[in-house]
N, C-alpha and C. Protein backbone atom coordinates (compact mmCIF):
# COMPACT_ATOMS: atom_id res chain seq x y z
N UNK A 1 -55.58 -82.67 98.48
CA UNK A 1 -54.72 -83.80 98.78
C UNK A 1 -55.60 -84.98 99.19
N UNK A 2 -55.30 -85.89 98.63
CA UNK A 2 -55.76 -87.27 98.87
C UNK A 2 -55.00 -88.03 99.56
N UNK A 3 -55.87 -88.61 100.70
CA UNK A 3 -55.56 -89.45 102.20
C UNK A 3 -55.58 -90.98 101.92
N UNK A 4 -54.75 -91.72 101.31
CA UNK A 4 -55.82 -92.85 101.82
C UNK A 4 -54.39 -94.20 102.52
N UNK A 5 -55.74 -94.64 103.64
CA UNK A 5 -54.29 -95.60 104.64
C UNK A 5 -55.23 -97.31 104.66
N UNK A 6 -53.80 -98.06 104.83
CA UNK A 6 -54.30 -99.64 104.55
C UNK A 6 -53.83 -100.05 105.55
N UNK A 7 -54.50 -101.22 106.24
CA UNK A 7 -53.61 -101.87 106.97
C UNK A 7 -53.86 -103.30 106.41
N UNK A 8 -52.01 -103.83 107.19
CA UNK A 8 -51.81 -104.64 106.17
C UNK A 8 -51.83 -105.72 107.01
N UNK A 9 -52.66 -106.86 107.18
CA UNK A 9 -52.78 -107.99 108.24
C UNK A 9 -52.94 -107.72 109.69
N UNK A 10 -53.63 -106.59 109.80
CA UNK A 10 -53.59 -105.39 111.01
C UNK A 10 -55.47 -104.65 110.67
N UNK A 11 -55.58 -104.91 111.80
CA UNK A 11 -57.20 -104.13 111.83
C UNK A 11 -56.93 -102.88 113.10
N UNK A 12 -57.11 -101.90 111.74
CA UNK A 12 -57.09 -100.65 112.11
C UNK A 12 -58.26 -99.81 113.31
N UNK A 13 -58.34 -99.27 113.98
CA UNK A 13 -59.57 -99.17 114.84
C UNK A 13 -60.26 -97.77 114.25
N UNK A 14 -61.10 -97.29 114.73
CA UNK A 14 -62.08 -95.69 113.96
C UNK A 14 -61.25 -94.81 114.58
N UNK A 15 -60.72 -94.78 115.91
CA UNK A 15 -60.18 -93.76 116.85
C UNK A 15 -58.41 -93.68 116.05
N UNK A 16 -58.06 -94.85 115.85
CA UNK A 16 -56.62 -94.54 114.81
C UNK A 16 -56.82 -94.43 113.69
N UNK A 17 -58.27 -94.22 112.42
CA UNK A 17 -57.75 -93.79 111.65
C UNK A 17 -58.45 -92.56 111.58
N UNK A 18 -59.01 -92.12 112.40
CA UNK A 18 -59.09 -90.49 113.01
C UNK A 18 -57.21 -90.09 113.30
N UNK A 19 -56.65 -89.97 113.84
CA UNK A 19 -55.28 -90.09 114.39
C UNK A 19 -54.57 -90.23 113.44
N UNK A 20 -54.64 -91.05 112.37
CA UNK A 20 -53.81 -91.12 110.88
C UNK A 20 -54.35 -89.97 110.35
N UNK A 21 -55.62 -89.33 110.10
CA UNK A 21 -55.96 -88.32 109.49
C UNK A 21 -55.68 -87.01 109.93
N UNK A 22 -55.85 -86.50 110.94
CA UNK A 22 -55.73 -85.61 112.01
C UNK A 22 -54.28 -85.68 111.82
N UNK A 23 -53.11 -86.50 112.25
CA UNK A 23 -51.77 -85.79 111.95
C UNK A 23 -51.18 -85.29 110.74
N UNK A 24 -51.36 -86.36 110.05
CA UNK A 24 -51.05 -86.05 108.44
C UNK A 24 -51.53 -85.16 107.60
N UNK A 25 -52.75 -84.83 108.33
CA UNK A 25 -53.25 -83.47 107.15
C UNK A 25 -52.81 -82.20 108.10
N UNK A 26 -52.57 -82.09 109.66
CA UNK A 26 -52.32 -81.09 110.59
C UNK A 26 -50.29 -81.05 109.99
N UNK A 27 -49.71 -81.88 109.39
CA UNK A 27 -48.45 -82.25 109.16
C UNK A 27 -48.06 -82.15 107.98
N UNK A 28 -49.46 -82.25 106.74
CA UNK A 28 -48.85 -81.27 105.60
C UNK A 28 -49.82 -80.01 105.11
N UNK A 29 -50.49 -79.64 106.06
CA UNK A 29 -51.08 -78.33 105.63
C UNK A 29 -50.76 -76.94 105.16
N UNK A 30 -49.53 -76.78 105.17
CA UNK A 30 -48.93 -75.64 105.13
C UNK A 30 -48.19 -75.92 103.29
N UNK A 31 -48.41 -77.27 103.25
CA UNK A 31 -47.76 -77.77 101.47
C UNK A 31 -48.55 -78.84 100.83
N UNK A 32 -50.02 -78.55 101.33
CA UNK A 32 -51.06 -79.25 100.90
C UNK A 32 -51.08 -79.32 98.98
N UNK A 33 -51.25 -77.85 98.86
CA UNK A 33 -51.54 -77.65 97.11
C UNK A 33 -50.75 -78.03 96.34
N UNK A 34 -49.23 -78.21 97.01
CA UNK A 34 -48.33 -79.16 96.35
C UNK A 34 -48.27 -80.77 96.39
N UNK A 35 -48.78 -81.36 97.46
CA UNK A 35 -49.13 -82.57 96.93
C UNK A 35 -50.35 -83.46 96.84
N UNK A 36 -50.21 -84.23 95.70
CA UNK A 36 -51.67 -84.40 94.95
C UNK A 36 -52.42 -85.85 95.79
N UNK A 37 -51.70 -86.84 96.63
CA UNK A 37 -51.48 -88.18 97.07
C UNK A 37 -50.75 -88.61 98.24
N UNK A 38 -51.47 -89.09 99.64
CA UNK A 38 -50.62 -89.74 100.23
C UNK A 38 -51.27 -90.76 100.67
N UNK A 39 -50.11 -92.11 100.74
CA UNK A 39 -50.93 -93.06 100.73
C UNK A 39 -50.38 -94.21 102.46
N UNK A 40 -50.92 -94.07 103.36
CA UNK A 40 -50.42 -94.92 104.59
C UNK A 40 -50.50 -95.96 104.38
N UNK A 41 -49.26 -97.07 105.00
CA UNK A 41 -49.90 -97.91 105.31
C UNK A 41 -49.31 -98.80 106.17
N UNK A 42 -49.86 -99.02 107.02
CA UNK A 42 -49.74 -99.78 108.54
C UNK A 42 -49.53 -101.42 108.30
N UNK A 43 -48.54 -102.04 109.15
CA UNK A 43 -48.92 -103.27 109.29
C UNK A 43 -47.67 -104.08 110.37
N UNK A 44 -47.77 -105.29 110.10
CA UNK A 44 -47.15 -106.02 111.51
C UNK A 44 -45.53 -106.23 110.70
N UNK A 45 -44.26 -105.27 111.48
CA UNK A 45 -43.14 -105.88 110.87
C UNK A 45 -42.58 -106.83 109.85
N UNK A 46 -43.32 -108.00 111.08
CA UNK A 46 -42.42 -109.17 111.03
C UNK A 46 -43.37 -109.90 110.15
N UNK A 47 -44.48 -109.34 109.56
CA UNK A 47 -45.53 -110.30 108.56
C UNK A 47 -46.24 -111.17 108.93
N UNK A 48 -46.43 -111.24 110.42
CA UNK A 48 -47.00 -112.28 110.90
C UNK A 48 -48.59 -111.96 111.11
N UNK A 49 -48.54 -110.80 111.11
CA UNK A 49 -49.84 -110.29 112.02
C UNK A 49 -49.89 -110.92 113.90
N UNK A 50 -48.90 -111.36 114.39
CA UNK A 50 -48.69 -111.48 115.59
C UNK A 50 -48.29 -110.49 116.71
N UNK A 51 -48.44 -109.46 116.32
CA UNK A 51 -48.08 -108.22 117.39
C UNK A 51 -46.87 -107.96 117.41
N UNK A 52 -45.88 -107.36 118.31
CA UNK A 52 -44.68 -107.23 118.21
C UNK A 52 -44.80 -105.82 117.44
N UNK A 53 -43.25 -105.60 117.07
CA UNK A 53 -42.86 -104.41 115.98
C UNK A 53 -44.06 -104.04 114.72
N UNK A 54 -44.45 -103.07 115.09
CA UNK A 54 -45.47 -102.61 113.52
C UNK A 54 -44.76 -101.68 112.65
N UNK A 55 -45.17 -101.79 111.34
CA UNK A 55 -44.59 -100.76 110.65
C UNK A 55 -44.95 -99.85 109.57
N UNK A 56 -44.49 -98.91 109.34
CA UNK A 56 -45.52 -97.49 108.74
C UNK A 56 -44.83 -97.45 107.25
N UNK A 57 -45.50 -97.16 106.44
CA UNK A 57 -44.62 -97.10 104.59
C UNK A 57 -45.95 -96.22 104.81
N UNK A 58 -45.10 -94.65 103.95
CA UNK A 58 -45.85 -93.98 103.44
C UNK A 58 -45.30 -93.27 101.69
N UNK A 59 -46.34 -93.26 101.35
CA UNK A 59 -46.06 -92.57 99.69
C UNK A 59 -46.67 -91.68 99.75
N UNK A 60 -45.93 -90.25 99.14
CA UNK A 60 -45.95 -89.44 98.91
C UNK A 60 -45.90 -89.33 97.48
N UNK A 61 -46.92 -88.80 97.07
CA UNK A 61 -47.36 -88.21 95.39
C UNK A 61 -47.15 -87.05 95.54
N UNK A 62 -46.49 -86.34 94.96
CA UNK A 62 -46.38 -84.33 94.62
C UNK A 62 -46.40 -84.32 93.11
N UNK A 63 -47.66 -83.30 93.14
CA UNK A 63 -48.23 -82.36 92.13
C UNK A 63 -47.55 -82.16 91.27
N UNK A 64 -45.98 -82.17 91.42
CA UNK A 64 -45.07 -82.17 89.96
C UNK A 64 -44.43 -83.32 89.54
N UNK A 65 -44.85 -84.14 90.27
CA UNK A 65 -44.70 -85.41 89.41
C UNK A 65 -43.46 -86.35 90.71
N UNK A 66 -42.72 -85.79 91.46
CA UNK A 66 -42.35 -86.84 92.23
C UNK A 66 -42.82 -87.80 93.36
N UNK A 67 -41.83 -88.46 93.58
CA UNK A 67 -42.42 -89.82 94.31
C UNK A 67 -41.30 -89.70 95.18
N UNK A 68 -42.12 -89.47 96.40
CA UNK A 68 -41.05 -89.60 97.90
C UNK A 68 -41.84 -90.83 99.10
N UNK A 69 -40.67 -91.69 99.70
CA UNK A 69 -40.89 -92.84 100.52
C UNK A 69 -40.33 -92.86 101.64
N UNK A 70 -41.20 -93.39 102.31
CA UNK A 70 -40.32 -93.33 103.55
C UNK A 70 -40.77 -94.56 104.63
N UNK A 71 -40.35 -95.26 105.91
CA UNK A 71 -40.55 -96.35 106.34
C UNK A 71 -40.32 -95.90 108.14
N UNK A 72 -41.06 -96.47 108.62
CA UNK A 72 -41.04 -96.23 110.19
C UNK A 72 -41.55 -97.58 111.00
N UNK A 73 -40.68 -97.90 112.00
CA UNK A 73 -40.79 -99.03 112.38
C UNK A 73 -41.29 -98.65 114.44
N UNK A 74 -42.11 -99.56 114.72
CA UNK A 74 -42.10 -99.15 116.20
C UNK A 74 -43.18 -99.82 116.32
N UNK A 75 -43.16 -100.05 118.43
CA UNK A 75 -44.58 -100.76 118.84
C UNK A 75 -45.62 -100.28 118.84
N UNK A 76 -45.88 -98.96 119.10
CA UNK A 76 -46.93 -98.30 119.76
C UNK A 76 -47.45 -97.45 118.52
N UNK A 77 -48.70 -97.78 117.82
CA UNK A 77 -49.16 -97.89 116.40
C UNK A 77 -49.73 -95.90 116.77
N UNK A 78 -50.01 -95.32 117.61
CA UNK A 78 -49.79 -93.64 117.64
C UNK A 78 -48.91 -92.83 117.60
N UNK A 79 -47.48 -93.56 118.37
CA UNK A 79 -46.25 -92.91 118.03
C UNK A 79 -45.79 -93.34 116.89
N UNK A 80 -46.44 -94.47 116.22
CA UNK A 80 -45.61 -94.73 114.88
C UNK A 80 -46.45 -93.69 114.21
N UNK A 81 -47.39 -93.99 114.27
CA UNK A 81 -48.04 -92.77 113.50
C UNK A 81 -47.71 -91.18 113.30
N UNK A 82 -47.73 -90.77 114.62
CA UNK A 82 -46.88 -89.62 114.65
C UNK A 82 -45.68 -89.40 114.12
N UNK A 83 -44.28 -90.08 114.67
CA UNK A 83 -43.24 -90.17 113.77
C UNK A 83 -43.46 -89.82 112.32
N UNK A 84 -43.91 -90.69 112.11
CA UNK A 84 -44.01 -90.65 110.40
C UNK A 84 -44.68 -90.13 109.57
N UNK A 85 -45.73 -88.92 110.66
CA UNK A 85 -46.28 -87.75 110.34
C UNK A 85 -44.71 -86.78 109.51
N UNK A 86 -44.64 -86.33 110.95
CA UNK A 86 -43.39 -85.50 111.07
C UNK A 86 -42.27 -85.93 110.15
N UNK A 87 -42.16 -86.73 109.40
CA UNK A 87 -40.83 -87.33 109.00
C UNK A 87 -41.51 -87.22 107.75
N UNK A 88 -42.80 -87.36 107.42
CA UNK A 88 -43.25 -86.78 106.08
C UNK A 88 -43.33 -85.27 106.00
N UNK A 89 -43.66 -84.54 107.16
CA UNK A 89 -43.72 -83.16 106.86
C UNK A 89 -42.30 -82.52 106.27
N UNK A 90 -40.89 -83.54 107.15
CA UNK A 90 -39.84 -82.89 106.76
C UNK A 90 -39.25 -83.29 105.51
N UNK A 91 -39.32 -84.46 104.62
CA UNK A 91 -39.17 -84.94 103.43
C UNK A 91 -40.40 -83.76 102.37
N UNK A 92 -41.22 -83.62 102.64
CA UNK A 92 -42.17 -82.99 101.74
C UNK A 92 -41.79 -81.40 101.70
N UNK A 93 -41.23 -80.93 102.81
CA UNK A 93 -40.85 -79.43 102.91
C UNK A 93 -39.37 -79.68 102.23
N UNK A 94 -38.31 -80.33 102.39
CA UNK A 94 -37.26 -80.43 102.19
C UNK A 94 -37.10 -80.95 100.54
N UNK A 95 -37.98 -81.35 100.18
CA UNK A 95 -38.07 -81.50 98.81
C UNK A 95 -38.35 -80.33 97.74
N UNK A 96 -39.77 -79.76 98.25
CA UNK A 96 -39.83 -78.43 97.93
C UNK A 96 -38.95 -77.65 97.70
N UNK A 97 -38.22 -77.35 98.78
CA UNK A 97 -37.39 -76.06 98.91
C UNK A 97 -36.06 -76.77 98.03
N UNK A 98 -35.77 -77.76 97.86
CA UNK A 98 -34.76 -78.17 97.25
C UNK A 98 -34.90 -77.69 95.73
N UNK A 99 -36.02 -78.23 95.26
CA UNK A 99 -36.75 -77.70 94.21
C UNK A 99 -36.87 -75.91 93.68
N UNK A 100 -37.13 -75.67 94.60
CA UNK A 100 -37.02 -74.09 94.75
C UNK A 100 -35.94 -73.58 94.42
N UNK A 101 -34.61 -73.92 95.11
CA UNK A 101 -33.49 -73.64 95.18
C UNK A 101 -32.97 -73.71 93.77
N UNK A 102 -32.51 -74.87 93.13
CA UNK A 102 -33.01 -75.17 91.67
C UNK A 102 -33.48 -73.96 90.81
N UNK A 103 -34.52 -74.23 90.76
CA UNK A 103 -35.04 -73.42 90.19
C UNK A 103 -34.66 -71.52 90.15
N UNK A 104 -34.13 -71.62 91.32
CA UNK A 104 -33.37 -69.85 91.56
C UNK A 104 -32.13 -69.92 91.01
N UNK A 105 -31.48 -71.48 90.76
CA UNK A 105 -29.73 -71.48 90.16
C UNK A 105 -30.47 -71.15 88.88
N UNK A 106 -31.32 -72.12 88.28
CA UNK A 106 -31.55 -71.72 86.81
C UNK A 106 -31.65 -70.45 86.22
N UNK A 107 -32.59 -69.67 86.91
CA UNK A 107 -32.82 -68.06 86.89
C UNK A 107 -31.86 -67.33 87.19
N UNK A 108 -30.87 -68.19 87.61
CA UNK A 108 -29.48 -66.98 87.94
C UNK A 108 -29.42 -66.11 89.16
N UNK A 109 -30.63 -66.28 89.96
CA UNK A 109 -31.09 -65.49 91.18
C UNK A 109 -29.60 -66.02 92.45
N UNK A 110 -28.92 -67.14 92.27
CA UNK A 110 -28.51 -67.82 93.00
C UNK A 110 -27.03 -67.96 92.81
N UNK A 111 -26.58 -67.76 91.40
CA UNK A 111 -25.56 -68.03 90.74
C UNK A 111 -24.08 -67.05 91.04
N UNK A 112 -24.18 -66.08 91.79
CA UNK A 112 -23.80 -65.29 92.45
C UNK A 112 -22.42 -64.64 90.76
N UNK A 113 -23.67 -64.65 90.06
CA UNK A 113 -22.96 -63.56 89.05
C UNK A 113 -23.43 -62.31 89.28
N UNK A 114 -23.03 -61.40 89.73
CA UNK A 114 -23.11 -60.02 89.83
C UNK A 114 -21.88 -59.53 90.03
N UNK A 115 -21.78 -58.04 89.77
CA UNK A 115 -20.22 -57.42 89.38
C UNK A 115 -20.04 -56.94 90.93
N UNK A 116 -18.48 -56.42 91.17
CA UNK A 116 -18.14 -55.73 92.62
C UNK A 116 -19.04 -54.77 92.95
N UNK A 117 -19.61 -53.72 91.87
CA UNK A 117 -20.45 -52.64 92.10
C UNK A 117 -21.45 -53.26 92.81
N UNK A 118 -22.20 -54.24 92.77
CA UNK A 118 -23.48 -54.48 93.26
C UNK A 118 -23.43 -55.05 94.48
N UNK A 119 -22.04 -55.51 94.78
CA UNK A 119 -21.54 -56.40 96.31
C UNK A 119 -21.45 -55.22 97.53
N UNK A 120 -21.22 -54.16 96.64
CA UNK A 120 -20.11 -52.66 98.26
C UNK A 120 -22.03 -52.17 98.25
C-alpha cells in the first residue's frame, strides 16, 4: 500500500507526518493487500491558510479497482488525523465485506435456496 499525504496551504511538521503514517497504516493493516493507494490530504477549511477549521480529504484506491472518499473537518490537525484514520478503516472494511457478501449471493452461498431437508 502506498501512503502519500499533501498539505494544502498548510506546512505539515516531521512529528505529524510520522502521526499521518503511524495511524493510517496501524488503521488499515489488517486490509492492507487489498488496497493498492491512499492518498491524505490536509489543509485550512476555509482556504485561507489562516488557521481556524482544518480539513482532511482522503482517497482511497482498492486493488479491485474502486474509489472510496471521504472528508473530515476539525481544529486540532491529530484528532483530525485520527478521526479520519478510523473512518477510513471503517469505509475500507465495510466495503470489502460488502463486496464479499456479493459475491456469496452470486455463488448462491447466500441465496437461501436449499430444500426443508437441509433446514431440520
Amino acid at each position: 500500500m502506498r501512503l502519500q499525504v499533501n498539505g494544502l496551504r498548510i506546512n505539515l511538521s516531521d512529528n505529524l507526518l510520522e502521526h499521518i503514517d503511524k495511524r493510517f497504516r496501524f488503521a488499515l493493516d489488517r486490509v492492507e493487500s487489498r488496497v493498492a493507494r491512499v492518498s491524505v490530504r490536509i489543509g485550512d477549511a476555509n482556504g485561507k491558510g489562516t488557521g481556524g477549521e482544518k480539513e482532511c480529504k482522503v482517497l482511497i484506491k482498492m486493488k479491485s479497482g474502486d474509489d472510496l472518499v471521504l472528508h473530515e473537518k476539525g481544529a486540532d490537525l491529530y484528532d483530525l488525523v485520527d478521526r479520519a484514520s478510523e473512518k477510513t478503516k471503517r469505509l475500507v472494511s465495510k466495503k470489502i465485506e460488502k463486496k464479499r457478501t456479493l459475491r456469496r449471493q452470486e455463488q448462491g452461498l447466500l441465496s437461501g435456496s436449499f430444500s426443508e431437508e437441509e433446514a431440520e
